[in-house]
Protein backbone atom coordinates (compact mmCIF):
# COMPACT_ATOMS: atom_id res chain seq x y z
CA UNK A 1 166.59 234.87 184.23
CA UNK A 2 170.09 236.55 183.57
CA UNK A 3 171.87 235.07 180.41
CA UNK A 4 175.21 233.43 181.50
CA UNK A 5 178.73 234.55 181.38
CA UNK A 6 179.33 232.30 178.00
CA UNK A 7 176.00 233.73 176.30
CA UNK A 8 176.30 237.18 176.96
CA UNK A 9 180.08 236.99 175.23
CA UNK A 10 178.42 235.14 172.40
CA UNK A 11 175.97 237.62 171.94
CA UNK A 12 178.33 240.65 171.86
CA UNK A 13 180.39 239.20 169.82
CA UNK A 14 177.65 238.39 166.99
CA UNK A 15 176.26 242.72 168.13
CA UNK A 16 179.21 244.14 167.56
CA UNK A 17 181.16 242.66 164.45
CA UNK A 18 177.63 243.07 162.73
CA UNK A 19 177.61 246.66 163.56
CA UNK A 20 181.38 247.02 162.61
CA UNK A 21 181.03 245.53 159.19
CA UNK A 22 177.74 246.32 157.96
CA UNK A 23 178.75 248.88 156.05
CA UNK A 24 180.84 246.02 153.77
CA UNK A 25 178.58 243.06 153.82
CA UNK A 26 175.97 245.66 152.89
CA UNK A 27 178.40 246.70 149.19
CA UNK A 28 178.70 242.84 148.91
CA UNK A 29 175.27 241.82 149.34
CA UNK A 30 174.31 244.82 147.41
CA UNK A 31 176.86 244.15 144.39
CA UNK A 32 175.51 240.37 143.85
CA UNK A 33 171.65 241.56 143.87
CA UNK A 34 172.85 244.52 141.55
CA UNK A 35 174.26 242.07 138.83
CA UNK A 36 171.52 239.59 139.50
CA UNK A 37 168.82 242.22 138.75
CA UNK A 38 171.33 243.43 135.62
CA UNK A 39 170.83 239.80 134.35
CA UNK A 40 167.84 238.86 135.61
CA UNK A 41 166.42 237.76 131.90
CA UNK A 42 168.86 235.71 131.29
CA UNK A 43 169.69 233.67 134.90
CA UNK A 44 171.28 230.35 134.88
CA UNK A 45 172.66 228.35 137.87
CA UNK A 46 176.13 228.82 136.50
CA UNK A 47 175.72 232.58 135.88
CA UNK A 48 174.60 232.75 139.51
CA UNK A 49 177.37 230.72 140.99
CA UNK A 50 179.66 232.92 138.86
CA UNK A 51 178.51 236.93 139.91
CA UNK A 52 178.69 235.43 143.68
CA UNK A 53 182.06 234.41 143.65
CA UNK A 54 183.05 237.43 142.00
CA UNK A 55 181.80 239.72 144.95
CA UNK A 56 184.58 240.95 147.48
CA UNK A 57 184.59 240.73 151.13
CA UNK A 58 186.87 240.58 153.40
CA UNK A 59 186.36 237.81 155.82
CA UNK A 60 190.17 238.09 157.58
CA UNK A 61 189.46 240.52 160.70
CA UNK A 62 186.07 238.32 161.56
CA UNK A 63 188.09 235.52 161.47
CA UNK A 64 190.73 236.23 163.84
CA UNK A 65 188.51 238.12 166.20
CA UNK A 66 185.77 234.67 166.41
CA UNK A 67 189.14 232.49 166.84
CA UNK A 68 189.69 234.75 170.08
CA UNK A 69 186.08 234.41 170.99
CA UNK A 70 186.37 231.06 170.68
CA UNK A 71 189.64 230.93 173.27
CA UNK A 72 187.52 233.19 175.58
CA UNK A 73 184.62 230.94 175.68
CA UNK A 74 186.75 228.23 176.57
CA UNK A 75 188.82 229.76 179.29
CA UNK A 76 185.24 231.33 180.65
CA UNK A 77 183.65 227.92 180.65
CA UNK A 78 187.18 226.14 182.20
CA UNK A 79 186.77 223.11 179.36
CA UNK A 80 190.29 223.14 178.72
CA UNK A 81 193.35 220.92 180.28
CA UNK A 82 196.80 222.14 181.07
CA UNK A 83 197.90 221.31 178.03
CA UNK A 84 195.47 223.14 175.73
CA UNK A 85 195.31 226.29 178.11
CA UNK A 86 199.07 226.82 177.33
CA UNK A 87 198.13 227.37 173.45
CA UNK A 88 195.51 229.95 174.91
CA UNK A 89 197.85 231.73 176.73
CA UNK A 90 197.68 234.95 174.65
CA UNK A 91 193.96 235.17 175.24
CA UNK A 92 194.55 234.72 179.25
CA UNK A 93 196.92 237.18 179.13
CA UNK A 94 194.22 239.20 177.24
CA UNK A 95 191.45 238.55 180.00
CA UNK A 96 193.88 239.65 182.61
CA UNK A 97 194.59 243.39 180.98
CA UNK A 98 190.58 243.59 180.40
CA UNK A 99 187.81 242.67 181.98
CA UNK A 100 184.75 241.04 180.48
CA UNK A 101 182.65 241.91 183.12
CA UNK A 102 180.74 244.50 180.23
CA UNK A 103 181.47 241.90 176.99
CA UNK A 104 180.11 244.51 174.68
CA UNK A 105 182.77 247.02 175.99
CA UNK A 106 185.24 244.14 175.95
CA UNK A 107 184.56 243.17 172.36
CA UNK A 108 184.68 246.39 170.93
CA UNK A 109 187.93 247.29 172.32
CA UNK A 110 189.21 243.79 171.10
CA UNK A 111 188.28 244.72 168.37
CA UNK A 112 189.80 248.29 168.43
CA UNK A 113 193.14 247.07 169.10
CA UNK A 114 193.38 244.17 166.68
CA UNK A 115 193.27 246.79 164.01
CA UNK A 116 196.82 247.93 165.63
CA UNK A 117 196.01 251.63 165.05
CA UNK A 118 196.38 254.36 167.12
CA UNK A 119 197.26 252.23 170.23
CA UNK A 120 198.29 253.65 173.79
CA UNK A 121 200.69 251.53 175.54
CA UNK A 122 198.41 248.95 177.58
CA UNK A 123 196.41 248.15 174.06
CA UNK A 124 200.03 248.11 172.10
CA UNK A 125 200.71 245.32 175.21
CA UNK A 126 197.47 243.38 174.46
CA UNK A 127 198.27 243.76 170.48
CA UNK A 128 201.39 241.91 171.16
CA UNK A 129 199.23 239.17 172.44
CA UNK A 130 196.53 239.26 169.86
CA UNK A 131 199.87 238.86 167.13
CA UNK A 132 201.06 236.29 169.48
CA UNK A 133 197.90 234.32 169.32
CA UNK A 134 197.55 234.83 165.48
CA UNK A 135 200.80 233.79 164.99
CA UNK A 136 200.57 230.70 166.47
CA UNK A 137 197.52 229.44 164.79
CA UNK A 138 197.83 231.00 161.33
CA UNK A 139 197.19 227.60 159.82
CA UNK A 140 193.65 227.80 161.57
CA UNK A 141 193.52 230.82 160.62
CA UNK A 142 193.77 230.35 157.31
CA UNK A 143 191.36 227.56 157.35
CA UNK A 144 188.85 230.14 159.15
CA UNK A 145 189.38 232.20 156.18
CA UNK A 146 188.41 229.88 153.63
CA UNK A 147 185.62 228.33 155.97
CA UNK A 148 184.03 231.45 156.23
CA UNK A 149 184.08 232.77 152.82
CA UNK A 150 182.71 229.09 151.55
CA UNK A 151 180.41 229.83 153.71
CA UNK A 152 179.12 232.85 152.97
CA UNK A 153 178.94 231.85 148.63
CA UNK A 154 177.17 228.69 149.88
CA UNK A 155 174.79 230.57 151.83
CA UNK A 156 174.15 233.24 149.27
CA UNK A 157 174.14 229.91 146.48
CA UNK A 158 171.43 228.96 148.34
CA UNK A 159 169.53 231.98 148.60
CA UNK A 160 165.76 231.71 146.72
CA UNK A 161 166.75 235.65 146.04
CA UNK A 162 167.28 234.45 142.04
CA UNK A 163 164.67 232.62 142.05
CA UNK A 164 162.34 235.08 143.48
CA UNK A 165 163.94 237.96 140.79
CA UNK A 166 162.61 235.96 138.42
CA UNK A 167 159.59 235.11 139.12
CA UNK A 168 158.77 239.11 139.85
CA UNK A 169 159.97 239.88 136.46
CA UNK A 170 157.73 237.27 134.74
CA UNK A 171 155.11 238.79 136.66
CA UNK A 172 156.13 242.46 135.60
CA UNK A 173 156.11 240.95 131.97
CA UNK A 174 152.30 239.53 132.52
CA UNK A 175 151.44 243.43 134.25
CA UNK A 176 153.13 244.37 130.67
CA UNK A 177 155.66 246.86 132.54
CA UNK A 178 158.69 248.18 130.77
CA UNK A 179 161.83 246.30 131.81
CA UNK A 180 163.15 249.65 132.90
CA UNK A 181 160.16 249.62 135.61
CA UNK A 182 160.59 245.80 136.48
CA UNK A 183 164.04 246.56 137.06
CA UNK A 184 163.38 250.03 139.29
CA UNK A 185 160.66 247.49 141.29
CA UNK A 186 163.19 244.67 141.91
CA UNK A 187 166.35 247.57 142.92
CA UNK A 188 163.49 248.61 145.77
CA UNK A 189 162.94 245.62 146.77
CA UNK A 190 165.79 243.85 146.98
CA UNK A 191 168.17 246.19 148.24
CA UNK A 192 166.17 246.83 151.13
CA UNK A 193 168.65 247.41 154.21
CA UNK A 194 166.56 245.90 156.70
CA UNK A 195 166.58 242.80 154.84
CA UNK A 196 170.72 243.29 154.11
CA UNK A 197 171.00 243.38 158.48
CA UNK A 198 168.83 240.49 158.69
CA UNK A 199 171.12 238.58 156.80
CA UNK A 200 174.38 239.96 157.96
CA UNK A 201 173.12 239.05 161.69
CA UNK A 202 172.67 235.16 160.48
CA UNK A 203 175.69 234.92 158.53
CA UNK A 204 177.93 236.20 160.77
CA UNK A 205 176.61 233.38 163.72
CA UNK A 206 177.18 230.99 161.19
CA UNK A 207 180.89 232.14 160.44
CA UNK A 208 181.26 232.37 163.86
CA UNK A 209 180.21 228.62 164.86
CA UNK A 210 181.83 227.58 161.89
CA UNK A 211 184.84 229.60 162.64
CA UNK A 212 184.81 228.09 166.45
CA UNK A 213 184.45 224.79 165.00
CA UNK A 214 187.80 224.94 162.76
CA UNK A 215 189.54 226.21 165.88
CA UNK A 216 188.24 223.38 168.35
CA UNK A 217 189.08 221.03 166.36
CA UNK A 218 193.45 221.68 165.98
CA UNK A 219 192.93 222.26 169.90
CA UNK A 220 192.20 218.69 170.12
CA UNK A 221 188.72 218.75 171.52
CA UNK A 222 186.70 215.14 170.22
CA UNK A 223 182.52 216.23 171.13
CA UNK A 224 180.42 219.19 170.65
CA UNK A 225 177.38 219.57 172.47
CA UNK A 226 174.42 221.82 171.00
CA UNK A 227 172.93 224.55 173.35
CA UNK A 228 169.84 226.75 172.69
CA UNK A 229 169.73 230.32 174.48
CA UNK A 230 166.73 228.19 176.73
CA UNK A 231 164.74 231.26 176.73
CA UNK A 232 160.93 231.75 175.46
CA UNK A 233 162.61 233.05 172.02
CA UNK A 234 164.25 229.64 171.23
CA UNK A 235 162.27 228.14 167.79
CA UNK A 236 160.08 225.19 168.25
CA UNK A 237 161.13 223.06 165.69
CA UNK A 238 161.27 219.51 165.44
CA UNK A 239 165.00 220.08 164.46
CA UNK A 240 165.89 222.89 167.51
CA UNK A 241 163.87 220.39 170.32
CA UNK A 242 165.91 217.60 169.24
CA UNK A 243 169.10 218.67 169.18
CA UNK A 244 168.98 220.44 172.27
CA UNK A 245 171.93 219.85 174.71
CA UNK A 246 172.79 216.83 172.20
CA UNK A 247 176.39 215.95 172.67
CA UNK A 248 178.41 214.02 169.57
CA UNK A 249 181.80 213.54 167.92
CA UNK A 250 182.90 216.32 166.71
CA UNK A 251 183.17 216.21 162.86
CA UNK A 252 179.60 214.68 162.90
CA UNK A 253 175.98 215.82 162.23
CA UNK A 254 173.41 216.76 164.38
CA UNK A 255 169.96 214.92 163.50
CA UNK A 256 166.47 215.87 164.53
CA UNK A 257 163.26 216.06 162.33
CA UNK A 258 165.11 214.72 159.03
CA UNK A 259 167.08 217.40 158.89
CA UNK A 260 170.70 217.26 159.51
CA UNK A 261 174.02 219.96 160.46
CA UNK A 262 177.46 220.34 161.59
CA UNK A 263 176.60 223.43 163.37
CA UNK A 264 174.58 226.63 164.33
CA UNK A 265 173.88 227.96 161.33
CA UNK A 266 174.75 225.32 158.96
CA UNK A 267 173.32 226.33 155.16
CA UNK A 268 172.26 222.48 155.04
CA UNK A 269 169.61 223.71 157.51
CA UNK A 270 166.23 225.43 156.10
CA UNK A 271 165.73 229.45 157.08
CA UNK A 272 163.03 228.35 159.50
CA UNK A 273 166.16 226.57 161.42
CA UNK A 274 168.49 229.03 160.38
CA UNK A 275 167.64 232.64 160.19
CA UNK A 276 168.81 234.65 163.15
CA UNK A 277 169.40 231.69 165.49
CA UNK A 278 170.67 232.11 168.24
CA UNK A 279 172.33 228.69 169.47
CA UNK A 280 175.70 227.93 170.34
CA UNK A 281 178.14 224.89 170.62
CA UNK A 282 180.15 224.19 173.50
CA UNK A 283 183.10 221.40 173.09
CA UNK A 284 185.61 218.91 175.06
């Protein structure tokens, strides 16, 4: 069956940001395994919490551009009144000098002209929106921005990547390898791309639910309402089946299978629930 309008805009959103910034979440997901493994004999909690939130990203472009995905989504699904369409009306203007008939084409010339470089004079036109629309919700902005990074240090907080350093050089120390080897062994390993895209792809759903959340919310939407892709690939997990299509007030959890979350994504969730899901919320 055919994905719907809303899904396929989700998805290219999520495609094409990870392809766009990969190249940076790769330096900062490389830079906080680099100076875990160059103090990986002497790891504490603190030391941890302190090399992540030293790494730099930049988290402002995402923002903005899953604030407009989030005013798409809305207009797309019509769950807005009169009132809250007239705060969107950048984004219509938007829809009406593009089509997102092709969303992956759509998104990456969204993204293109955000940028505001090297514009012709239709894209300077929908730039002027895009500012418009920034403009008037740079305080949600702003909270995007700080959602998103929290995010990201919680998630990477969270990681069992430490953990897992260290246990591999206790075992390199039992094998009696130099640290110089144990240290060559965990760079491989580690800094594996395919594992670096793996975790861009989740994080950047979760920054963009979380992101979509923020941005609900100061439109004055009260409910969210969890939706799963409802294809064969959806996880069967107690959590996923029972918070399927569950509707409730909007700064509250989700509950299924003892676990709890806000959102998509949520790092309260374990990997099995989170890693390269694929669900959405919908609001009003």
């Amino acid at each position: 069956m055919a994905k719907n309008k809303v899904d396929q805009i989700n998805d290219a959103f999520i495609e094409i940001l990870a392809k766009q910034n990969a190249k940076g979440y790769e330096q900062y997901i490389r830079s906080i395994n680099q100076e875990l493994i160059k103090n990986v004999e002497s790891l504490t909690p603190e030391k941890v919490k302190k090399i992540i939130s030293n790494a730099k990203i930049d988290v402002d472009d995402i923002a903005l551009l899953f604030i407009i995905q989030n005013a798409i989504l809305m207009i797309v699904g019509k769950r807005v009144n009169k009132k809250q369409r007239r705060s969107l009306l950048p984004i219509v203007g938007l829809l009406g000098l593009y089509s997102i008939k092709n969303p992956k084409r759509f998104v990456r010339k969204i993204s293109h002209i955000s940028k505001g470089r090297g514009l012709n004079e239709r894209e300077q036109q929908a730039f002027n929106l895009i500012n418009e629309f920034k403009l008037s919700n740079a305080k949600v902005l702003k909270d995007a921005r700080k959602v998103a990074r929290r995010q990201l240090d919680t998630s990477r907080l969270k990681s069992k990547t430490s953990k897992r350093m260290i246990q591999d050089l206790n075992k390199g120390i039992e094998e009696k390898k130099s640290i110089k080897q144990i240290k060559n062994g965990l760079i491989k390993k580690y800094n594996k791309l395919s594992n670096i895209e793996r975790a861009l792809d989740t994080e950047l759903h979760a920054q963009s639910e979380y992101v979509r959340l923020e941005h609900s919310k100061a439109i004055g939407f009260t409910h969210k309402t969890w939706k799963t892709q409802g294809d064969k690939r959806v996880r069967d997990t107690h959590f996923h089946d029972g918070v399927a299509n569950k509707r409730v007030p909007i700064d509250s959890e989700f509950r299924a299978g003892g676990l709890r979350a806000s959102q998509p994504g949520d790092t309260k969730l374990p990997p099995s629930d989170r890693i390269r899901c694929r669900c959405y919320l919908i609001y009003d």
